[in-house]
PDB file of N, CA and C in Angstrom:
ATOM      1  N   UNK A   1      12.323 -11.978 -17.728  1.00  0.00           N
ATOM      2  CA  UNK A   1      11.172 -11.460 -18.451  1.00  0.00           C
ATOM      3  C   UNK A   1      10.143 -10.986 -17.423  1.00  0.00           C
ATOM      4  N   UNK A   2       9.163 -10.046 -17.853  1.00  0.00           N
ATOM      5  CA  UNK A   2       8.974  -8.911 -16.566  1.00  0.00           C
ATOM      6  C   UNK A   2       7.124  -9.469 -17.099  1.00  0.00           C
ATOM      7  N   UNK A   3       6.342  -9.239 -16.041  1.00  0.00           N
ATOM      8  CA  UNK A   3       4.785  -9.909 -16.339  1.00  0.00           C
ATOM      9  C   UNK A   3       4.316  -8.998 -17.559  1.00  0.00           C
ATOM     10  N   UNK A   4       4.674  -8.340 -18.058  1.00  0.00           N
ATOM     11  CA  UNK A   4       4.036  -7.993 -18.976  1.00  0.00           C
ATOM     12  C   UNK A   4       4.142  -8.757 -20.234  1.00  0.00           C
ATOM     13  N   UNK A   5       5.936  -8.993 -20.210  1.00  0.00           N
ATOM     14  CA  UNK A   5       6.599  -9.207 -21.688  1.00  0.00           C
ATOM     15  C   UNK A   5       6.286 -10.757 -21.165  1.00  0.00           C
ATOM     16  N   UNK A   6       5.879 -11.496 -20.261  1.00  0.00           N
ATOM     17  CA  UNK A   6       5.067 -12.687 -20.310  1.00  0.00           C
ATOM     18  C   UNK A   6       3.755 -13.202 -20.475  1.00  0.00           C
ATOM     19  N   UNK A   7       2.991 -11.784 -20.442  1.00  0.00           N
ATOM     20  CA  UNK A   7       1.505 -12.206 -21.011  1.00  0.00           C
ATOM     21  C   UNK A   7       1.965 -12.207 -22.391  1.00  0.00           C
ATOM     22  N   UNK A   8       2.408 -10.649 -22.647  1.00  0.00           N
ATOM     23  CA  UNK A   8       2.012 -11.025 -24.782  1.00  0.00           C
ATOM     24  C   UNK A   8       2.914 -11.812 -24.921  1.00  0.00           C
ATOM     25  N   UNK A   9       3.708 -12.827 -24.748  1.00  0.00           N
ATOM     26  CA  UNK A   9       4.351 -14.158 -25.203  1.00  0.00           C
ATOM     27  C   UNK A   9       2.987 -15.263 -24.991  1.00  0.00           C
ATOM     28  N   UNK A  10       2.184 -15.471 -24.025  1.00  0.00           N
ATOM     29  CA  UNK A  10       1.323 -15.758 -23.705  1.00  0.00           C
ATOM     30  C   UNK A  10       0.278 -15.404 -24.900  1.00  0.00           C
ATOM     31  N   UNK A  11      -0.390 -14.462 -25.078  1.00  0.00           N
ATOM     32  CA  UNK A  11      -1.557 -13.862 -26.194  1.00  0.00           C
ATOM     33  C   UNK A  11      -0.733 -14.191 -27.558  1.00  0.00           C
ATOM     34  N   UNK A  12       0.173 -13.898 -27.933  1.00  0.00           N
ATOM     35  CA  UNK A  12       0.661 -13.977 -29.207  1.00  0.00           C
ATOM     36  C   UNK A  12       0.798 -15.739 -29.708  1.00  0.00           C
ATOM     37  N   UNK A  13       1.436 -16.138 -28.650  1.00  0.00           N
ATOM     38  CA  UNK A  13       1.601 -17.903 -29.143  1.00  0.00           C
ATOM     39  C   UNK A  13       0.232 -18.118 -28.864  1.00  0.00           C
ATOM     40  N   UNK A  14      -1.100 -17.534 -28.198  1.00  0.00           N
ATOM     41  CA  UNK A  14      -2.498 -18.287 -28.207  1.00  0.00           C
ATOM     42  C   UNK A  14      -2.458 -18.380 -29.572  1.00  0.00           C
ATOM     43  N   UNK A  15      -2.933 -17.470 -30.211  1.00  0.00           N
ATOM     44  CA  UNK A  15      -2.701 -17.983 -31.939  1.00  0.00           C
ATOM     45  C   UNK A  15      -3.971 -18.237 -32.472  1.00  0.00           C
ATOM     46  N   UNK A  16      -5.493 -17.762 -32.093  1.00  0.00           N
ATOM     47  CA  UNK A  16      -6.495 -18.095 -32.543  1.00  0.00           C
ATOM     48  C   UNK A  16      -7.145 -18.730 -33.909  1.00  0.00           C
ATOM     49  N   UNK A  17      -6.234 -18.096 -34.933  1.00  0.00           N
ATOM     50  CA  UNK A  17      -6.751 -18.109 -36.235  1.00  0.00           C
ATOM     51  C   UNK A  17      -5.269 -18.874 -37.022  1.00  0.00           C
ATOM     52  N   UNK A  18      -4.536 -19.444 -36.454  1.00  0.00           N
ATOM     53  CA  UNK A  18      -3.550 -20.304 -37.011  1.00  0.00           C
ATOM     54  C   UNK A  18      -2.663 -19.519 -38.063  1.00  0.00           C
ATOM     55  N   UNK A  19      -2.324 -18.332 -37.381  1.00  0.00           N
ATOM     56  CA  UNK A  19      -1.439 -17.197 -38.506  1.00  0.00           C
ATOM     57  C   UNK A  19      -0.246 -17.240 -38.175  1.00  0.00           C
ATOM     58  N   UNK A  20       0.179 -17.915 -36.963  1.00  0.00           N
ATOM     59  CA  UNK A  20       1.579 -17.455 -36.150  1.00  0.00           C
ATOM     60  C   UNK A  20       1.564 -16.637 -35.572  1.00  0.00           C
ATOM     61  N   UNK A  21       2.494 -16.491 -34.630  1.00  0.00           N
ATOM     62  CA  UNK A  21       2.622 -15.757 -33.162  1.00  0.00           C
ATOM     63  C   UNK A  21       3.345 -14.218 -33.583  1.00  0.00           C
ATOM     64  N   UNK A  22       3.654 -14.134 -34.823  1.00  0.00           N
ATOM     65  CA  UNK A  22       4.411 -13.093 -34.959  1.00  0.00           C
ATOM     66  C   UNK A  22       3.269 -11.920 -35.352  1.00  0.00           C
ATOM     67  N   UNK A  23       2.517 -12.545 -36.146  1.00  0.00           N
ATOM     68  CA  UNK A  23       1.028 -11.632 -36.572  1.00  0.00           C
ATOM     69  C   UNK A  23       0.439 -11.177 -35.622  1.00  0.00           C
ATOM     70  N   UNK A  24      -0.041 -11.339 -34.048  1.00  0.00           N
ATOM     71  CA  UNK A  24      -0.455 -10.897 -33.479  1.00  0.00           C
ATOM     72  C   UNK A  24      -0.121  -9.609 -32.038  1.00  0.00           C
ATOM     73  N   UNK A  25       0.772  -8.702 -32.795  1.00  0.00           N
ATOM     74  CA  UNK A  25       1.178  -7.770 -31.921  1.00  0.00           C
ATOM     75  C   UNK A  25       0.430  -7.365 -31.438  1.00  0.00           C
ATOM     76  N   UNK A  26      -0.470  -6.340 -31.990  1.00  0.00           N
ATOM     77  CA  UNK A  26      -1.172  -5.220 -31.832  1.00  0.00           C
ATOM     78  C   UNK A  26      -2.217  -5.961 -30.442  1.00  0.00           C
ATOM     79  N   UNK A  27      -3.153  -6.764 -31.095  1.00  0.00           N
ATOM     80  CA  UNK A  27      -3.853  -7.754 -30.251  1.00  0.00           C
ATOM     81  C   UNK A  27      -3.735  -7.994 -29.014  1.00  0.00           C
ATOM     82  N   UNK A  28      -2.049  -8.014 -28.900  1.00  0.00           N
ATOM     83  CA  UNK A  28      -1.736  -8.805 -27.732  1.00  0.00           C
ATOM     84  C   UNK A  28      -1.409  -7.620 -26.791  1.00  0.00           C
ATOM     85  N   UNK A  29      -1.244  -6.492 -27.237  1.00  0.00           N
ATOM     86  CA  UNK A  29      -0.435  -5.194 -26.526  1.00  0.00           C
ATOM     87  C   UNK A  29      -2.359  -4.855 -26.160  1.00  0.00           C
ATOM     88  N   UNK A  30      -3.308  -4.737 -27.450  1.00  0.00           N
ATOM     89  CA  UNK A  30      -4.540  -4.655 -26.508  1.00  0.00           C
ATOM     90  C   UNK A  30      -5.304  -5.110 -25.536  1.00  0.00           C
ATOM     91  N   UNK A  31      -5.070  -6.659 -25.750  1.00  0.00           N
ATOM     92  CA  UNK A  31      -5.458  -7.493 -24.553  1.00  0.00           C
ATOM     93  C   UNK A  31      -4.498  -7.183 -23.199  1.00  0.00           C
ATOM     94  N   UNK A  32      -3.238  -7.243 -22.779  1.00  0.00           N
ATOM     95  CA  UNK A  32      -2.597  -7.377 -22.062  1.00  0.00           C
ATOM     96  C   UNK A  32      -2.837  -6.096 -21.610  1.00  0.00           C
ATOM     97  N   UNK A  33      -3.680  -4.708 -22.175  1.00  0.00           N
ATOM     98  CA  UNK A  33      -4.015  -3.404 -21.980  1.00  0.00           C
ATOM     99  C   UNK A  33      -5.361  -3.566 -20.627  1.00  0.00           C
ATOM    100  N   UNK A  34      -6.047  -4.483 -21.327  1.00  0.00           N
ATOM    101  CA  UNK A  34      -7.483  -4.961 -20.529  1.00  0.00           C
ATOM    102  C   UNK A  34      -7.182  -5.654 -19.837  1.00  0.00           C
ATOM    103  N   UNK A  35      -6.490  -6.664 -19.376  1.00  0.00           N
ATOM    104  CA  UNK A  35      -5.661  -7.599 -18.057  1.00  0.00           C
ATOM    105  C   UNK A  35      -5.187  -6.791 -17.384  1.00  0.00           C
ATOM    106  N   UNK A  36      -4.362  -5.788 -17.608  1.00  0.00           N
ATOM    107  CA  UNK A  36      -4.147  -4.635 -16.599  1.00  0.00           C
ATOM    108  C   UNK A  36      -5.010  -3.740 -15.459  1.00  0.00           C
ATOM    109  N   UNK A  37      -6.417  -3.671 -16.153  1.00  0.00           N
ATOM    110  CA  UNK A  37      -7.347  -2.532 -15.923  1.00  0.00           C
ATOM    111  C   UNK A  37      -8.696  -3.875 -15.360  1.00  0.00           C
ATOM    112  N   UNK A  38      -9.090  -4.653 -15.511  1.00  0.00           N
ATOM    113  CA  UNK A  38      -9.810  -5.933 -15.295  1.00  0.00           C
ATOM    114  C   UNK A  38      -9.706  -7.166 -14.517  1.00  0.00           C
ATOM    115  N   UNK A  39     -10.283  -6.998 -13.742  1.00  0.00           N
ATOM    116  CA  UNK A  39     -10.440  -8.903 -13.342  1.00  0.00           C
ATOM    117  C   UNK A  39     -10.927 -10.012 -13.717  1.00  0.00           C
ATOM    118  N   UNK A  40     -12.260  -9.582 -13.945  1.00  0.00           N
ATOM    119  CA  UNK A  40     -13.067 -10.230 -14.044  1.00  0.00           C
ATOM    120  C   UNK A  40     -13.395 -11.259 -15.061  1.00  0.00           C
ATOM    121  N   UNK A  41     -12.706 -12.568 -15.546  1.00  0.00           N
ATOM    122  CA  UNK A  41     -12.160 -12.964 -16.756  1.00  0.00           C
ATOM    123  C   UNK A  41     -13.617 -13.583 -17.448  1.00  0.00           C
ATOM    124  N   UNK A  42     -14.972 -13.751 -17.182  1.00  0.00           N
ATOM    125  CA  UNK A  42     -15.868 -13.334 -18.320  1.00  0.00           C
ATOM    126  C   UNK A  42     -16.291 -12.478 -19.016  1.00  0.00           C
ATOM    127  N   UNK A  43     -15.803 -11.048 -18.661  1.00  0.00           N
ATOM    128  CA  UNK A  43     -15.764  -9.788 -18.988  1.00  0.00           C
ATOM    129  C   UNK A  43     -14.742  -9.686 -19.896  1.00  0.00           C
ATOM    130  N   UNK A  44     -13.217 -10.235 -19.411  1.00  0.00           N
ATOM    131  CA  UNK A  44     -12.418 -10.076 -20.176  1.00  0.00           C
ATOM    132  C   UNK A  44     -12.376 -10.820 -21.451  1.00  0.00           C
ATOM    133  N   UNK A  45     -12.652 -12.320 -21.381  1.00  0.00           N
ATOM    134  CA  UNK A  45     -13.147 -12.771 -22.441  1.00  0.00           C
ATOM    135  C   UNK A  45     -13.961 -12.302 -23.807  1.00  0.00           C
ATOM    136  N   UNK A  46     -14.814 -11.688 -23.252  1.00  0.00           N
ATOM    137  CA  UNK A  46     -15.659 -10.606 -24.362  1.00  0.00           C
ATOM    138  C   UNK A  46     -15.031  -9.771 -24.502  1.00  0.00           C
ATOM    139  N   UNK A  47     -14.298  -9.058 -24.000  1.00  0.00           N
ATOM    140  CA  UNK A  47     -13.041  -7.613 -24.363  1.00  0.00           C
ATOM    141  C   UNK A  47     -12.194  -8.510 -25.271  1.00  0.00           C
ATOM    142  N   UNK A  48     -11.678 -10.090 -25.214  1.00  0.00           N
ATOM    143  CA  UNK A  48     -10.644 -10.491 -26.044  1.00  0.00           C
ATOM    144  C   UNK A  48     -11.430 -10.933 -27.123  1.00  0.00           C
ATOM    145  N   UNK A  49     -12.987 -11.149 -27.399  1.00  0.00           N
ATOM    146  CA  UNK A  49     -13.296 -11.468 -28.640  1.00  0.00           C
ATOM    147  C   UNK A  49     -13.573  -9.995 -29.487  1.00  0.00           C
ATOM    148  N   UNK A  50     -13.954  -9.039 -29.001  1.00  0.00           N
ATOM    149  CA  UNK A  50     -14.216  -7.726 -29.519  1.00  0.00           C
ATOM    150  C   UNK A  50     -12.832  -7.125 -29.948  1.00  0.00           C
ATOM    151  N   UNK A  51     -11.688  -7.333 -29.686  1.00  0.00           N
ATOM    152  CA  UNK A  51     -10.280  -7.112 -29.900  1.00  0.00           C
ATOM    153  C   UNK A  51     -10.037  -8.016 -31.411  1.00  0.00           C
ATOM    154  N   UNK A  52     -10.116  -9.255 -30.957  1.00  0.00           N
ATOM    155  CA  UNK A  52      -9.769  -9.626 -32.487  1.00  0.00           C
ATOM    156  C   UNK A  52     -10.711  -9.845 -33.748  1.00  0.00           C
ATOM    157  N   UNK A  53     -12.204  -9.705 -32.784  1.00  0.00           N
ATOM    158  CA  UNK A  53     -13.369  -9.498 -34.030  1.00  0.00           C
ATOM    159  C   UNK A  53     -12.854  -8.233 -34.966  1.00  0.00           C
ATOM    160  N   UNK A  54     -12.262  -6.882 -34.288  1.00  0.00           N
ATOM    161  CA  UNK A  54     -12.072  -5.800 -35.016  1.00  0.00           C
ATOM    162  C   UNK A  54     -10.739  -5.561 -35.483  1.00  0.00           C
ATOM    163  N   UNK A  55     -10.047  -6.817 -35.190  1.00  0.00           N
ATOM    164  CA  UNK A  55      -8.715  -6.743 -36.292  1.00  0.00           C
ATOM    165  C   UNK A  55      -9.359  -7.830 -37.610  1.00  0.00           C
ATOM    166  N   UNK A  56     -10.076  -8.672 -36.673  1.00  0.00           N
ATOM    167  CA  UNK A  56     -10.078  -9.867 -38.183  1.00  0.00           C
ATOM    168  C   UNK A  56     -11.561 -10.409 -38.245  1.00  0.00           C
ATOM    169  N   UNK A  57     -12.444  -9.633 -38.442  1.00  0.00           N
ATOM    170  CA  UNK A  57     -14.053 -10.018 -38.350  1.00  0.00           C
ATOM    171  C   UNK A  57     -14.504 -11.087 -38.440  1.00  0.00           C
ATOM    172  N   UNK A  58     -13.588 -12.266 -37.431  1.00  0.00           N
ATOM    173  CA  UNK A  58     -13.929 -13.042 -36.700  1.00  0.00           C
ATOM    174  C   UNK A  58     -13.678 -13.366 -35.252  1.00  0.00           C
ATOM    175  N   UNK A  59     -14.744 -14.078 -34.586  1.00  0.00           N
ATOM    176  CA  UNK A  59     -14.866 -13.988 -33.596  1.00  0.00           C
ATOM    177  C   UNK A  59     -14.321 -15.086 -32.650  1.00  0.00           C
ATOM    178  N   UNK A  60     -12.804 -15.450 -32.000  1.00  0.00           N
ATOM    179  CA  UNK A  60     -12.802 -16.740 -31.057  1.00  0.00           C
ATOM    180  C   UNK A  60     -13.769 -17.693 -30.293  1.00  0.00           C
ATOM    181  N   UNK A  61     -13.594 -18.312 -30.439  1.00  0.00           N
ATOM    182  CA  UNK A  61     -14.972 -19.168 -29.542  1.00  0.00           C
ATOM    183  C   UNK A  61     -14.716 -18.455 -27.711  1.00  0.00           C
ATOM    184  N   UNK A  62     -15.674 -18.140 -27.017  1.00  0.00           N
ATOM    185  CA  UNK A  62     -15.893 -17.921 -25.926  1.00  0.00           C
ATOM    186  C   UNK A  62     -15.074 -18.648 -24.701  1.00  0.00           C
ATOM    187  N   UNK A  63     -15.283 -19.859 -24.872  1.00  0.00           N
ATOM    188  CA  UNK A  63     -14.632 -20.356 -24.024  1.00  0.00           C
ATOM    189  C   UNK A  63     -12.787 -20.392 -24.299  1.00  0.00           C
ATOM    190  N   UNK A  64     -12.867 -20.442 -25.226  1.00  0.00           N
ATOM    191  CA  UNK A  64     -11.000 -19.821 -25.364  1.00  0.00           C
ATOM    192  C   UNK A  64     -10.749 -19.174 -25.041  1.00  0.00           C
ATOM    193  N   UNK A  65     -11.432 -17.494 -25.090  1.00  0.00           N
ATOM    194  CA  UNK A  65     -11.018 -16.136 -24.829  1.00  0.00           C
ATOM    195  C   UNK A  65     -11.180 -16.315 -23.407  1.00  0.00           C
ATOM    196  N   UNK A  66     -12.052 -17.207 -22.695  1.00  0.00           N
ATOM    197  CA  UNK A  66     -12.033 -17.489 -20.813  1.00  0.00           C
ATOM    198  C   UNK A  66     -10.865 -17.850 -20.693  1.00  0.00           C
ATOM    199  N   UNK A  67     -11.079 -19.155 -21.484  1.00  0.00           N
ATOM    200  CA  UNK A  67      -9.501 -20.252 -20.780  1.00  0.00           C
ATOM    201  C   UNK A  67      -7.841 -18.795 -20.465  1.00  0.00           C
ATOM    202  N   UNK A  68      -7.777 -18.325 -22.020  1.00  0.00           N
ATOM    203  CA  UNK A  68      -6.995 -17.487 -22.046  1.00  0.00           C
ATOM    204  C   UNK A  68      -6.802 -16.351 -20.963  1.00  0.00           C
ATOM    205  N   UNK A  69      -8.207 -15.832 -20.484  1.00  0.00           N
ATOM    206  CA  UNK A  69      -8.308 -14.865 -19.950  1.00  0.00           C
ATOM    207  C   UNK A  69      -8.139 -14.947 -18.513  1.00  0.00           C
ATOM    208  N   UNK A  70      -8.281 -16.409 -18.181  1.00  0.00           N
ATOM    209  CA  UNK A  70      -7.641 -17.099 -16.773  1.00  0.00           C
ATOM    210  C   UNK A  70      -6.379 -17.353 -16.555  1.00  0.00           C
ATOM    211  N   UNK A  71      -5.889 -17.550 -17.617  1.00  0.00           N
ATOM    212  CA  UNK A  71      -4.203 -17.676 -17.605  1.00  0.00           C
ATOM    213  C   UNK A  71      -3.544 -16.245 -17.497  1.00  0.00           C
ATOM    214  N   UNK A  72      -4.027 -15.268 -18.339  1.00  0.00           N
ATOM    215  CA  UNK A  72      -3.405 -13.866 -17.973  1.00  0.00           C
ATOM    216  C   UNK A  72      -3.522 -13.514 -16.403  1.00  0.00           C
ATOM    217  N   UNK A  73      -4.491 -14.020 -16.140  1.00  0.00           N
ATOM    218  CA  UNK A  73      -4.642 -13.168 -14.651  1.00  0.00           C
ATOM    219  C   UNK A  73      -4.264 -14.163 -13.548  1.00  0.00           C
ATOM    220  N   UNK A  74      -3.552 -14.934 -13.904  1.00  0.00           N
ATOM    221  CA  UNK A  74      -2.557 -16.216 -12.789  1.00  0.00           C
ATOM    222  C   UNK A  74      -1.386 -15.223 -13.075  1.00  0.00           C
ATOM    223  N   UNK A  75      -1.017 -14.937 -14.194  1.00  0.00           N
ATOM    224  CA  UNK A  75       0.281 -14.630 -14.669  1.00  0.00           C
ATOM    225  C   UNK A  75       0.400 -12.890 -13.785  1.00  0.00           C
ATOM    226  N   UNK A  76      -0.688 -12.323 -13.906  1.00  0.00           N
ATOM    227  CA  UNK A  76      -0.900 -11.019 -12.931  1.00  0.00           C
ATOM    228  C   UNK A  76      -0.857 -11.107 -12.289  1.00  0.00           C
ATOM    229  N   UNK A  77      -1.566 -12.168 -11.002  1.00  0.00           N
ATOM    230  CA  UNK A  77      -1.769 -12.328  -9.659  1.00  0.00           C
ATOM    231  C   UNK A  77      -0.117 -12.389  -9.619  1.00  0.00           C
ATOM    232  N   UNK A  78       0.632 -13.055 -10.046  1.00  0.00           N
ATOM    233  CA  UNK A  78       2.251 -13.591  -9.799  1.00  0.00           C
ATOM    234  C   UNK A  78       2.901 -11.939  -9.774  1.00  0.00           C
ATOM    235  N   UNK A  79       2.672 -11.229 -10.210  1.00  0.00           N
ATOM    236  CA  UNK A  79       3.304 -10.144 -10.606  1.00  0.00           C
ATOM    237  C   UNK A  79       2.867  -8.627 -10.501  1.00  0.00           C
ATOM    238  N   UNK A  80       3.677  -7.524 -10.880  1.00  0.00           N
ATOM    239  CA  UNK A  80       2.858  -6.306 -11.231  1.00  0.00           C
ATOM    240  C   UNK A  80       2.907  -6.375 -12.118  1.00  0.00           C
ATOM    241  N   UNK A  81       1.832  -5.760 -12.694  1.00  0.00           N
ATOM    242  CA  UNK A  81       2.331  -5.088 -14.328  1.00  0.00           C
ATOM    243  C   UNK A  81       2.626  -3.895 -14.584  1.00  0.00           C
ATOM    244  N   UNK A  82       3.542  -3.173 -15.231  1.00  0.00           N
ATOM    245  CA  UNK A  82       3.510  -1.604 -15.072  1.00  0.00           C
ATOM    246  C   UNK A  82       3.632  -1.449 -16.525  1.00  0.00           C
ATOM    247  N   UNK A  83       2.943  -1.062 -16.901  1.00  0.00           N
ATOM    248  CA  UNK A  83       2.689  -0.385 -18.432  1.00  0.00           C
ATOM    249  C   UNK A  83       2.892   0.943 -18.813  1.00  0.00           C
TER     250      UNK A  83
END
């Protein structure tokens, strides 16, 4: 499995809103869009609450979308990503 197709396994099982991992494609192909292009994981954090505020007009708690947004970019540092 190649760093990409290991973040959105990563974003999709996060699972914010307790829907299952299968519901969150789109989400996860956008976030893993902004992990590509970003470092900076308090920045990215707010890119991952503005992502699923505008699929589901609610908002993750902050410090999740960090925690999360630190784990994508361990999983980057390990890898390229080529999109």
């Amino acid at each position: 499995m190649g760093t990409y197709e290991k973040m959105i396994e990563v974003v999709k099982n996060w699972d914010p809103f307790q829907m299952g991992p299968e519901f969150y494609e789109t989400e996860a192909s956008d976030v893993v869009n902004v992990i590509s292009v970003f470092d900076d994981p308090k920045y990215i954090a707010k890119k991952i609450q503005h992502i699923y505020f505008m699929s589901f007009e609610e908002v993750p708690a902050l410090e999740k979308c960090e925690k999360l947004a630190m784990e994508l970019l361990i999983i980057k540092e390990g890898g390229s990503c080529s999109l």
